[in-house]
Protein backbone atom coordinates (compact mmCIF):
# COMPACT_ATOMS: atom_id res chain seq x y z
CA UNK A 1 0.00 0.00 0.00
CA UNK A 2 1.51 3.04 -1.19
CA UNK A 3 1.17 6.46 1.24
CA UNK A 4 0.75 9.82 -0.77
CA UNK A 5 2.98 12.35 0.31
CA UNK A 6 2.73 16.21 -0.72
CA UNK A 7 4.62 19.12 -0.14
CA UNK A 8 3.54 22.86 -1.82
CA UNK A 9 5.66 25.39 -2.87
CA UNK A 10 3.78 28.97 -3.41
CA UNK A 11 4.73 31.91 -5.23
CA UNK A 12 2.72 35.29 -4.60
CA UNK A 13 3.07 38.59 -6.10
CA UNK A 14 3.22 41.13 -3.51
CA UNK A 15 0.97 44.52 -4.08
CA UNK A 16 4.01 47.15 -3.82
CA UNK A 17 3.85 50.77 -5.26
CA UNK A 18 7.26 49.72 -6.87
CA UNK A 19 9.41 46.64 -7.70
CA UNK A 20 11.63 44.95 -4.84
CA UNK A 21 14.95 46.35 -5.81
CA UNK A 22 14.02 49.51 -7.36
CA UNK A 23 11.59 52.33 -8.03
CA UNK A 24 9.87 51.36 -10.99
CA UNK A 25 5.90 50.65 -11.00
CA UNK A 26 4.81 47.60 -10.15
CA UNK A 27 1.84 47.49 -12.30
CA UNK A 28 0.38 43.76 -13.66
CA UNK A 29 -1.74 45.33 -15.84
CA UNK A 30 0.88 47.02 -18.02
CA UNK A 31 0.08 45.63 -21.73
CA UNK A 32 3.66 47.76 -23.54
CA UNK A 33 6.10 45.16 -23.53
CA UNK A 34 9.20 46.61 -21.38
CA UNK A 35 7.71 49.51 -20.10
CA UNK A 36 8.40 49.38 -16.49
CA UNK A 37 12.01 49.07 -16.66
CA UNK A 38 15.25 50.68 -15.40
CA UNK A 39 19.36 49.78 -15.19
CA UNK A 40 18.73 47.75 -11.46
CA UNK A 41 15.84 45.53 -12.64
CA UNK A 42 17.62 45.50 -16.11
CA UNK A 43 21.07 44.66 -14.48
CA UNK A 44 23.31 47.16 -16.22
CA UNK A 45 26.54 47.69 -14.47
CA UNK A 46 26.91 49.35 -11.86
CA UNK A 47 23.69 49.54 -10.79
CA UNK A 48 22.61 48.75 -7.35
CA UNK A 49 19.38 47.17 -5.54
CA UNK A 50 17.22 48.78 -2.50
CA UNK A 51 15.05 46.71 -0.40
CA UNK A 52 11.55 47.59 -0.59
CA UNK A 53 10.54 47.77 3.09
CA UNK A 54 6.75 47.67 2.01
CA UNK A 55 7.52 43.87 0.44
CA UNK A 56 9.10 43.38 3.99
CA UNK A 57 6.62 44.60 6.03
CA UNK A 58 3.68 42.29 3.62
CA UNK A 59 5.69 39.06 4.40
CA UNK A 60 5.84 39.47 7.78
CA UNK A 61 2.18 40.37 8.39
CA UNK A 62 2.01 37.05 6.19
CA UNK A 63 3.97 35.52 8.75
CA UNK A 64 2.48 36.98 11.70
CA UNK A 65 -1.35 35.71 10.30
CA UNK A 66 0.03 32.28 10.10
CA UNK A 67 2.05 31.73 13.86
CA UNK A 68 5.31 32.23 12.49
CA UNK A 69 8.14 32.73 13.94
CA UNK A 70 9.64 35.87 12.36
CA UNK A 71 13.50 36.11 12.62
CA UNK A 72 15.88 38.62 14.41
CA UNK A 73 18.40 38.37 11.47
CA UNK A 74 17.64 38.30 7.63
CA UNK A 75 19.62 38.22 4.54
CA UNK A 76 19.28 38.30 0.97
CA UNK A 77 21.13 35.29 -1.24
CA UNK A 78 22.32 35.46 -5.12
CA UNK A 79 20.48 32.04 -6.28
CA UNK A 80 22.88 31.44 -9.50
CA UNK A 81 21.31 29.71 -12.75
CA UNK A 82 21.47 31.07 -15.91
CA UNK A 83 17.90 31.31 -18.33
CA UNK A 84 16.83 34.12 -20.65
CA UNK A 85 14.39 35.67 -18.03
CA UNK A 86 17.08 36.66 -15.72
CA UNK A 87 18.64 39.56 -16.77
CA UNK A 88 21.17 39.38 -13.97
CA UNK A 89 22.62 35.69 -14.61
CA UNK A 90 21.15 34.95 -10.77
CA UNK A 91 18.02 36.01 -8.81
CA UNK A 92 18.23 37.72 -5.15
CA UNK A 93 16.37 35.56 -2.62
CA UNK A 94 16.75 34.30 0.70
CA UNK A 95 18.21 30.29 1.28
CA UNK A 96 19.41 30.23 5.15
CA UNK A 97 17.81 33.06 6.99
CA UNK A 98 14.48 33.36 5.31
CA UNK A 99 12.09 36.32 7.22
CA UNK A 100 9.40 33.77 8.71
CA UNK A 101 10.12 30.18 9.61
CA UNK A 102 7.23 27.81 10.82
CA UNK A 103 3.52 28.18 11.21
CA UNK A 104 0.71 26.85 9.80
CA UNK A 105 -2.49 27.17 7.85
CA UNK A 106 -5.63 24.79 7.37
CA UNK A 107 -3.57 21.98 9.64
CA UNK A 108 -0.17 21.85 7.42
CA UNK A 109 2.47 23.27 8.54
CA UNK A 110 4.88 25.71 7.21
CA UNK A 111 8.41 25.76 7.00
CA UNK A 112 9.20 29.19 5.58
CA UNK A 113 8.38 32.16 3.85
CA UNK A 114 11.02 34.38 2.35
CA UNK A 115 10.80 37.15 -0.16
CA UNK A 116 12.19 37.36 -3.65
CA UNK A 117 12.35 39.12 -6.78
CA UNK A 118 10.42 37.71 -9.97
CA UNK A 119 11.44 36.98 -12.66
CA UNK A 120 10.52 38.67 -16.26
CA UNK A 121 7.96 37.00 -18.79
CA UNK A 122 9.06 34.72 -21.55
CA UNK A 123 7.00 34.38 -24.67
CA UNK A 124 7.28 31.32 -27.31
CA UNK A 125 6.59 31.21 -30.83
CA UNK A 126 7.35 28.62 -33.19
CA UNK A 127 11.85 29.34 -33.32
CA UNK A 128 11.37 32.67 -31.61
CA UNK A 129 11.28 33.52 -28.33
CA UNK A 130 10.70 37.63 -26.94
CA UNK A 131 10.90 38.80 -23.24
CA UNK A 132 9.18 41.19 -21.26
CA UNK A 133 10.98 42.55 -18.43
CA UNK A 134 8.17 44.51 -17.10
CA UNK A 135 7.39 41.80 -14.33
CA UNK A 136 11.42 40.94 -13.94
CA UNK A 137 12.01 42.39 -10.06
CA UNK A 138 8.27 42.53 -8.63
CA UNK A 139 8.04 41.74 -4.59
CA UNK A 140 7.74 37.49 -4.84
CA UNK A 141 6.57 35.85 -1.91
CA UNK A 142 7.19 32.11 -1.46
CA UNK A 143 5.66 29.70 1.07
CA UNK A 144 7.03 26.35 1.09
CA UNK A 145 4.79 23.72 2.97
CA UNK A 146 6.07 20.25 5.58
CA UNK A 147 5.26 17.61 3.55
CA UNK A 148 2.08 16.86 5.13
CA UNK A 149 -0.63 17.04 2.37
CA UNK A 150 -2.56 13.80 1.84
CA UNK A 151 -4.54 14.36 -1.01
CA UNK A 152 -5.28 16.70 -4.11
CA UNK A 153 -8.32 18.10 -2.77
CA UNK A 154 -6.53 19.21 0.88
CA UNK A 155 -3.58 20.69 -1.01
CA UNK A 156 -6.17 22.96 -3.24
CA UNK A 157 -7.81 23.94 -0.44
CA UNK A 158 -4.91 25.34 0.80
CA UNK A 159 -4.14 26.97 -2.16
CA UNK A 160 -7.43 28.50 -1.97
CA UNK A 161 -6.89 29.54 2.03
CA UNK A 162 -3.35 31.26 1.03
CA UNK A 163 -5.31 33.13 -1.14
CA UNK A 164 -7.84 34.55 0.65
CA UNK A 165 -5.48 35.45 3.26
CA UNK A 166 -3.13 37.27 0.99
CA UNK A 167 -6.02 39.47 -0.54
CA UNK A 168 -7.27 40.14 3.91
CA UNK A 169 -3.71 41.22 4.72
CA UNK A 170 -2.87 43.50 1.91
CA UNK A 171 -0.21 41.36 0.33
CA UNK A 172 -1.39 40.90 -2.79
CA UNK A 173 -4.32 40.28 -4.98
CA UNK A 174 -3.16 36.09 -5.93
CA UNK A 175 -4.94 36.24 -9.21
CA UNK A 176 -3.87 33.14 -10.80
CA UNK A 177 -4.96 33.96 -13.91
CA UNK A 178 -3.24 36.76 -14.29
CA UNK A 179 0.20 34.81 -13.15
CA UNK A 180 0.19 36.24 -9.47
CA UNK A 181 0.15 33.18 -7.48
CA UNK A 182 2.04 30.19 -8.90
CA UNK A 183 2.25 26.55 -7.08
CA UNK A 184 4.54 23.67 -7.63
CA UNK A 185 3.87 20.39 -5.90
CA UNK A 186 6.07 17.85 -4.70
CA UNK A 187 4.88 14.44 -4.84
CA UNK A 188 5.86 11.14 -3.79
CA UNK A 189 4.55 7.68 -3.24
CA UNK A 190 6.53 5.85 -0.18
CA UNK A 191 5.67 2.52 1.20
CA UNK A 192 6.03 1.58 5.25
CA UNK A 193 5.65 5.22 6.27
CA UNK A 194 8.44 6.48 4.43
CA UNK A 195 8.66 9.41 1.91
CA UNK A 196 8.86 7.92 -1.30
CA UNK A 197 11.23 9.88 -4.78
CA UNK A 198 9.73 13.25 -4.50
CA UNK A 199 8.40 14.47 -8.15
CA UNK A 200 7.86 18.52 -8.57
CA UNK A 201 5.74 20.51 -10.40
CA UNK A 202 6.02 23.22 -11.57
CA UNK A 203 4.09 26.53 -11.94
CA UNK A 204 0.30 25.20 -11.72
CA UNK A 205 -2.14 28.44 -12.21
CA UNK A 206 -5.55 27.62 -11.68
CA UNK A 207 -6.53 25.36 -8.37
CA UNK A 208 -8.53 23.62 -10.71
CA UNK A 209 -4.36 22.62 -12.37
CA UNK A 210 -3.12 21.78 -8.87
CA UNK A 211 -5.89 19.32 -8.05
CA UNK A 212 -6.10 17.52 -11.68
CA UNK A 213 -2.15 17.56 -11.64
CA UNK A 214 -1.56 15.73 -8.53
CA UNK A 215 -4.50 13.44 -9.25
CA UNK A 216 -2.77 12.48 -12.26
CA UNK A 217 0.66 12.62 -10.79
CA UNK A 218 -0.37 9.98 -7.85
CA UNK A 219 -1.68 7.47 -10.32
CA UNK A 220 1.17 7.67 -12.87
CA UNK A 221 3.41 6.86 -9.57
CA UNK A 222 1.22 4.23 -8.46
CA UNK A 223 1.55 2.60 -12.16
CA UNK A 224 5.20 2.80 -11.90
CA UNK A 225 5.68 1.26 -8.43
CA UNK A 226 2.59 -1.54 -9.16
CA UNK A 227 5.07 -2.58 -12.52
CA UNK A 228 8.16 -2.65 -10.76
CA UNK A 229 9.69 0.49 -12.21
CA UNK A 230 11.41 3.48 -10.46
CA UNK A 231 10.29 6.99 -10.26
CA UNK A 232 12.77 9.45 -11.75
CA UNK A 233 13.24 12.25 -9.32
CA UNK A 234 12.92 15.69 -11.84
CA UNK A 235 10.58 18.28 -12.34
CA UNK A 236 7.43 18.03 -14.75
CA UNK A 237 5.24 20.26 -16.16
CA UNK A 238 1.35 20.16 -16.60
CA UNK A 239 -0.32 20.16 -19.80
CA UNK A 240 -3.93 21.62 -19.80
CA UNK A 241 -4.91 20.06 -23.12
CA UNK A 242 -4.66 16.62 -22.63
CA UNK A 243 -4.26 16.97 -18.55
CA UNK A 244 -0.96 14.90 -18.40
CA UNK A 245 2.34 16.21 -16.68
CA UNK A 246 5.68 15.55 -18.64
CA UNK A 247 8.87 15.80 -17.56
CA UNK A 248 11.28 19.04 -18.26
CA UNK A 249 14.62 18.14 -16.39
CA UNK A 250 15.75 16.98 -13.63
CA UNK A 251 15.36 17.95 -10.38
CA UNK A 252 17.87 20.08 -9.20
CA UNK A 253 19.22 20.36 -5.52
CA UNK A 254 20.15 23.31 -3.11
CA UNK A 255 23.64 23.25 -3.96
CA UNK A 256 23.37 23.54 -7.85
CA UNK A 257 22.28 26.78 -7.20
CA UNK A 258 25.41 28.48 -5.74
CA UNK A 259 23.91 30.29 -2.83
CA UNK A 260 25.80 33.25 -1.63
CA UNK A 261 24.62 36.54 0.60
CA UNK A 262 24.19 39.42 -1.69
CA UNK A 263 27.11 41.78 -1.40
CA UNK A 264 24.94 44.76 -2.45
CA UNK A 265 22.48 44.39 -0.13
CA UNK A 266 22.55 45.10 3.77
CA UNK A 267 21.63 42.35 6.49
CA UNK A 268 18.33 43.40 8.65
CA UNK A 269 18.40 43.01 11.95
CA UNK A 270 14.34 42.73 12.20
CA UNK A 271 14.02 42.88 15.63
CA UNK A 272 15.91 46.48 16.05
CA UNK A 273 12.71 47.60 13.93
CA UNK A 274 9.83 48.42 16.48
CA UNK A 275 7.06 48.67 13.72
CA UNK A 276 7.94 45.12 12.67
CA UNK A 277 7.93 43.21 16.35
CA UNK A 278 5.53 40.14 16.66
CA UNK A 279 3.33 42.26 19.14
CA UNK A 280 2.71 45.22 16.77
CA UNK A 281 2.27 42.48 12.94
CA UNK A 282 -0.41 41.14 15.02
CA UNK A 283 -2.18 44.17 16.39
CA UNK A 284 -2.39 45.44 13.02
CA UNK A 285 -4.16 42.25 11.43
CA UNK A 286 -7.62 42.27 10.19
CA UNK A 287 -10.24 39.69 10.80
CA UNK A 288 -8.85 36.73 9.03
CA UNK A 289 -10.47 34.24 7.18
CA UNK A 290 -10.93 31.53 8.73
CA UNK A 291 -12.09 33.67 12.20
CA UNK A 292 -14.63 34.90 9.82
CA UNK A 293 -15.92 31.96 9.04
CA UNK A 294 -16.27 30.71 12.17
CA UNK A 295 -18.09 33.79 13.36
CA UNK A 296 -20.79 33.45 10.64
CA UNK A 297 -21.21 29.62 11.68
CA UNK A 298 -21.71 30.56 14.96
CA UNK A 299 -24.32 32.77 13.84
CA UNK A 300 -25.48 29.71 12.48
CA UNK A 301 -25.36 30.03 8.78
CA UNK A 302 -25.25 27.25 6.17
CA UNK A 303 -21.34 26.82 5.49
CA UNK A 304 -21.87 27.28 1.61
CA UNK A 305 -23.16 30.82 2.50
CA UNK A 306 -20.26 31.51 5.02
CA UNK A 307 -17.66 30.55 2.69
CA UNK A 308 -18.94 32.75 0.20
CA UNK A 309 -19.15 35.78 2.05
CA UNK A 310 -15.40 35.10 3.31
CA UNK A 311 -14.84 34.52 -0.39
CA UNK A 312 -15.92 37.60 -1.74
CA UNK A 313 -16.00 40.73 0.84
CA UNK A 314 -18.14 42.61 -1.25
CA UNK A 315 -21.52 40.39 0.01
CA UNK A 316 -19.42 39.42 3.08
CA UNK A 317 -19.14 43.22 4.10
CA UNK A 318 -22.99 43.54 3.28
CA UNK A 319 -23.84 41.09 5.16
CA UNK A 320 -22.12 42.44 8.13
CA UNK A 321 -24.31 45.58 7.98
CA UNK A 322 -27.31 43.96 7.31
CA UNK A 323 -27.42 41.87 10.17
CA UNK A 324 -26.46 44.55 13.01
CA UNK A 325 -29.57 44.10 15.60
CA UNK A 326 -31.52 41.72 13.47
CA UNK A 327 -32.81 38.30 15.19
CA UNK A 328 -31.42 35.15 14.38
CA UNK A 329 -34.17 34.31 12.30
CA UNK A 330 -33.55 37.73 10.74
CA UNK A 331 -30.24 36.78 10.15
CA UNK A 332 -30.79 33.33 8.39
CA UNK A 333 -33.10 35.02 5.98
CA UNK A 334 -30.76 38.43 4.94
CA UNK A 335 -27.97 35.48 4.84
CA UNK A 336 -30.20 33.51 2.31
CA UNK A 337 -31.27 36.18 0.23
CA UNK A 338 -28.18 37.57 -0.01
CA UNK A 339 -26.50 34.18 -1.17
CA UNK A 340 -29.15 33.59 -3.19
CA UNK A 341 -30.67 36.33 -4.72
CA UNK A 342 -28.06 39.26 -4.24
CA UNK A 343 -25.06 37.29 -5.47
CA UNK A 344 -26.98 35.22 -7.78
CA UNK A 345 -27.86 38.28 -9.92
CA UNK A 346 -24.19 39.87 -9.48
CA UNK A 347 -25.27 42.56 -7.49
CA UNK A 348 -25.99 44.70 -4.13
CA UNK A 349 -28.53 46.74 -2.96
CA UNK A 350 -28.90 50.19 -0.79
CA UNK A 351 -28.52 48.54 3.00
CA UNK A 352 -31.02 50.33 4.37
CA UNK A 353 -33.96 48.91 1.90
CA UNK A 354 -32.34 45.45 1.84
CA UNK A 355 -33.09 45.39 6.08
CA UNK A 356 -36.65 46.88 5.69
CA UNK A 357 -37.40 44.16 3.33
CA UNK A 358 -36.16 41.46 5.66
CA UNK A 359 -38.15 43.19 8.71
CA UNK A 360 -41.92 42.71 6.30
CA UNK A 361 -41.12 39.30 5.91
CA UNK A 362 -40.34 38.64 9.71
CA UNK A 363 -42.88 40.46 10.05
CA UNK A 364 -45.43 38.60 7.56
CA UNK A 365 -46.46 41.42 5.58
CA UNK A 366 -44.11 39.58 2.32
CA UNK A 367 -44.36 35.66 1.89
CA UNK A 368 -41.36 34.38 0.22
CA UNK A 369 -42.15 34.98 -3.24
CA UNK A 370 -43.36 38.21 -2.82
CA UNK A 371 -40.11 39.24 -1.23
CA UNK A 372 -38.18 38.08 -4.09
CA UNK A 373 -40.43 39.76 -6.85
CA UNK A 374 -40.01 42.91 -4.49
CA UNK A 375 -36.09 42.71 -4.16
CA UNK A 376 -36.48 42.67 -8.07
CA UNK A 377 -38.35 45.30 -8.94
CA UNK A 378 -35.41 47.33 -6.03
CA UNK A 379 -32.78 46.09 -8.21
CA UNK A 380 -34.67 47.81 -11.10
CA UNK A 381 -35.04 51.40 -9.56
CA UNK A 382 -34.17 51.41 -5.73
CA UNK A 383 -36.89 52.75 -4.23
CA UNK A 384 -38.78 51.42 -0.71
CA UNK A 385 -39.66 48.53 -1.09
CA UNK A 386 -42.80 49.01 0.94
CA UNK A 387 -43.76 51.82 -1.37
CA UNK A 388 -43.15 48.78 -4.40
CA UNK A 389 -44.90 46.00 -2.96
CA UNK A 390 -47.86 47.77 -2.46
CA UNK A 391 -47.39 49.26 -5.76
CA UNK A 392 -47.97 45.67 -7.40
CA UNK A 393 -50.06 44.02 -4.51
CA UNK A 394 -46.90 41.92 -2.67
CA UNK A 395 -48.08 43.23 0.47
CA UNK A 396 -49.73 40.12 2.22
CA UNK A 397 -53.58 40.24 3.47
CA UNK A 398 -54.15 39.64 6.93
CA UNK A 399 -57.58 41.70 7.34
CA UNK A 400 -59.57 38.71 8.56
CA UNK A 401 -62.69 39.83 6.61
CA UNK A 402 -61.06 39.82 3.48
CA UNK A 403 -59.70 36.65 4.08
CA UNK A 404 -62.66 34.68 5.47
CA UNK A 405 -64.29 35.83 2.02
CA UNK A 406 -61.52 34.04 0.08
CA UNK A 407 -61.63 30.94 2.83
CA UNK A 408 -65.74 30.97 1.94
CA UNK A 409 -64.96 31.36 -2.09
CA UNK A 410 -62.46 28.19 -1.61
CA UNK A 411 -64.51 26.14 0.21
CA UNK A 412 -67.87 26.28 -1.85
CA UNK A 413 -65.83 25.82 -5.19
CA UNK A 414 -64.36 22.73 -3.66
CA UNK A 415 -67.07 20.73 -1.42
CA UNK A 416 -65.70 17.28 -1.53
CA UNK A 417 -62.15 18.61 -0.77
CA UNK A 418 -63.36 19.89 2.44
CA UNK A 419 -65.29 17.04 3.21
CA UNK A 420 -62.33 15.49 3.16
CA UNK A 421 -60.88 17.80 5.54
CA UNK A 422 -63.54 17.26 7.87
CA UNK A 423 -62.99 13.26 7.54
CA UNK A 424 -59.23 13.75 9.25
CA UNK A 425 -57.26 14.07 5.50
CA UNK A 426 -55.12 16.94 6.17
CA UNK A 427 -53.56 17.27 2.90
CA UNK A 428 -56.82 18.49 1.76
CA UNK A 429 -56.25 21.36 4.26
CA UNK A 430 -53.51 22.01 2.16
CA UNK A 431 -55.05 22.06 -1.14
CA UNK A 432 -57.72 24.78 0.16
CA UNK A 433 -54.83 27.30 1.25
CA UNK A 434 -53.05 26.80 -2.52
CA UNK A 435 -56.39 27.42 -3.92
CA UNK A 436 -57.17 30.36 -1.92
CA UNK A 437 -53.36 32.05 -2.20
CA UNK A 438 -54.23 31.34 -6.19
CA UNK A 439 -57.95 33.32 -5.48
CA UNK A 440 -55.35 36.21 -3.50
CA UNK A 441 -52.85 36.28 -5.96
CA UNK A 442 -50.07 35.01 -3.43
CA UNK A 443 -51.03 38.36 -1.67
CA UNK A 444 -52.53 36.28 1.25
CA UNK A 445 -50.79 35.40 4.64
CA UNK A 446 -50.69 31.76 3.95
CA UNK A 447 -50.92 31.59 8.33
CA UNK A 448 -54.06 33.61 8.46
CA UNK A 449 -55.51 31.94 5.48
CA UNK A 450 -55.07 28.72 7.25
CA UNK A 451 -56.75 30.05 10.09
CA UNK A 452 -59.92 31.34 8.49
CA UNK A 453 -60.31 28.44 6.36
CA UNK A 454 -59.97 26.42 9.80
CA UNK A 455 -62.49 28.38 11.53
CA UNK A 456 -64.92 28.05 8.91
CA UNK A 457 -64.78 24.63 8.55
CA UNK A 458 -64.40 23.79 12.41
């Protein structure tokens, strides 16, 4: 029996004003082609790298989120290989003293975070090849997980966590569509407990990827080992089309690399830096996500609905408002129609009409429907939506006059129905009041209805 063993590697974009060595913009959206460029990202000679404290400061709030230790002493390391997309023949990282060590996040733990520089973006076609060094020096976070991950689905969840967690803090946005979050996985199958040839792969951007990837990854392994072969330990891509890794080379080690501290660059002593102690990262954190989500679960909403208002802020900070002195019932119901009929339509409404809504239906002057064909008609001009729903007769009847006419209009249209009532058959009870919110136009309180109909029959 083979145990699956996986390990995540994580590269973030950090949301800086500038790049991490210099001051040009660090802008993802810039479509010209070696725009934002200058001699230290471009590596003339002579030219000479500043650390951008605000990259700095993102990491370690990173860190702090997470329960990691941040260190005293920091360094940056030249990391020495040699590819078109490095204009400097090495990129500056961190290998020994990385900023954060340990931690942990959905129930893996971390071993480190350090901070990089990117590198620029390489473009293929058919025997040409063209580089744009516009994203060559951005802030680059990486997160490198214990091998602890069990299975595709636990290491895209906490893909997905990362994420979210990034975009609370401040760090960085993490669209991985747009390139700004990358992940690599390192996979092996081991027998007896033990860690099996570890298999990496690289630069997977879409959760969606990661999942499929290591799926696929696990049972090419299992093949392997079941046949008597050996896994190669090397790096492999992923290919979308036909959702197969291949391999690219392989896998290098630590010391291929070359690591040396960065001459150019000063060593930080973090903890001489007030602003940066453990104490003050943590004061300065937001709600994060997952205490979020436990705080709308407590409330007692459905987890689907909590994890999408933790998801997107937008409805989650809606929400928030909403429900400030509302009951719990009152809460379950804005949470609903939020999820549901808010988000479901790609849109928000004005607060303070969205609560007086959910107040007539607590209070049963809207059933159900009519509260949805009211929150409509808001989403069409935005006015009350008292003034609305009595505009097109949403407001529910409970004048018992009116009502006991309907209940008397029901029951002589349908005689043997309620002399089936009478006999003990209560669906037939239930048949009257559909008959009679038909007569109403769903503008009857189905309660009251019942009642009437009740009394006359009783």
């Amino acid at each position: 029996m083979y145990r699956v063993t996986i390990g995540l590697e994580i590269h973030a974009e950090l949301k800086t004003r500038t790049k991490m060595f210099c001051g040009c913009k660090n802008d993802p959206d810039e479509k010209s082609p070696n725009f934002n460029v200058c001699p230290v990202c471009m590596a003339h000679p002579g030219a000479l790298p500043v650390i951008n404290k605000q990259a700095v400061r993102s990491v370690l709030r990173v860190g702090a989120a997470l329960s990691g230790k941040v260190s005293d002493y920091t360094r940056f390391d030249r990391k020495n290989y040699f590819y078109p997309d490095i204009p400097k023949g090495y990129q500056i990282s961190q290998y020994e003293h990385p900023l954060v060590q340990g931690g942990s996040l959905k129930g893996v733990s971390i071993t480190r975070i350090h901070l990089e520089e990117d590198t620029a973006r390489s473009q293929h076609s058919g025997d040409k090849s063209l580089v744009d060094f516009n994203r060559a020096g951005v802030p680059l976070m990486e997160l490198v997980t214990e091998p602890q991950i069990r299975s595709a689905a636990e290491a895209g969840a906490f893909a997905r966590e990362l994420q979210l967690l990034l975009r609370y803090v401040g760090a960085g946005e993490a669209n991985m569509e747009k390139g700004e979050m990358r992940v690599e996985a390192n996979i092996s199958m081991g027998e007896n407990g033990k860690i099996g040839t570890k298999v990496e792969i690289k630069n997977l951007n879409s959760f969606r990827s990661v999942e499929r990837a290591i799926l696929y990854e696990i049972e090419r392994q299992s093949g392997l080992l079941e046949h008597g072969e050996k896994v190669e330990q090397e790096t492999r891509g992923w290919d979308d089309t036909t959702q197969k890794t291949f391999s690219q080379r392989k896998k290098e080690f630590s010391h291929d690399y070359r690591y040396f501290p960065d001459p150019d660059l000063p060593y930080l002593r973090i903890g001489e830096i007030s602003e940066f102690s453990e104490e003050n990262l943590k004061k300065e954190l937001p709600e994060l996500p997952w205490q979020r989500r436990e705080r709308y679960m407590e409330l007692g909403l459905k987890k689907d609905d909590a994890d999408m208002f933790v998801r997107d802020s937008v409805y989650g900070d809606f929400f928030d408002e909403i429900c400030k002195g509302l009951s719990s019932e009152g809460i379950s119901l804005a949470a609903n129609y939020i999820a549901n009929d808010l988000a479901g339509q790609g849109k928000t409404a004005d607060s303070g009409n969205f609560r007086k809504l959910i107040t007539m239906v607590l209070e049963g002057r809207l059933s159900s429907r009519g509260a949805k064909d009211t929150l409509a008609l808001m989403f069409a001009d935005g006015r009350d939506p008292e003034v609305l729903a009595k505009e097109k007769g949403l407001v529910q009847q409970s004048d018992e006059s009116a009502l006991a006419t309907i209940a008397q209009k029901v029951i002589a249209g349908y005689p043997d129905v309620a002399k089936d009532y009478k006999a003990g058959k209560e669906v037939a009870l239930q048949f009257l009041i559909g008959k009679g919110m038909m007569e109403s136009k769903g503008s009857a309180n189905p309660q009251a209805l019942r009642e009437a109909i009740q009394k006359i029959l009783a």
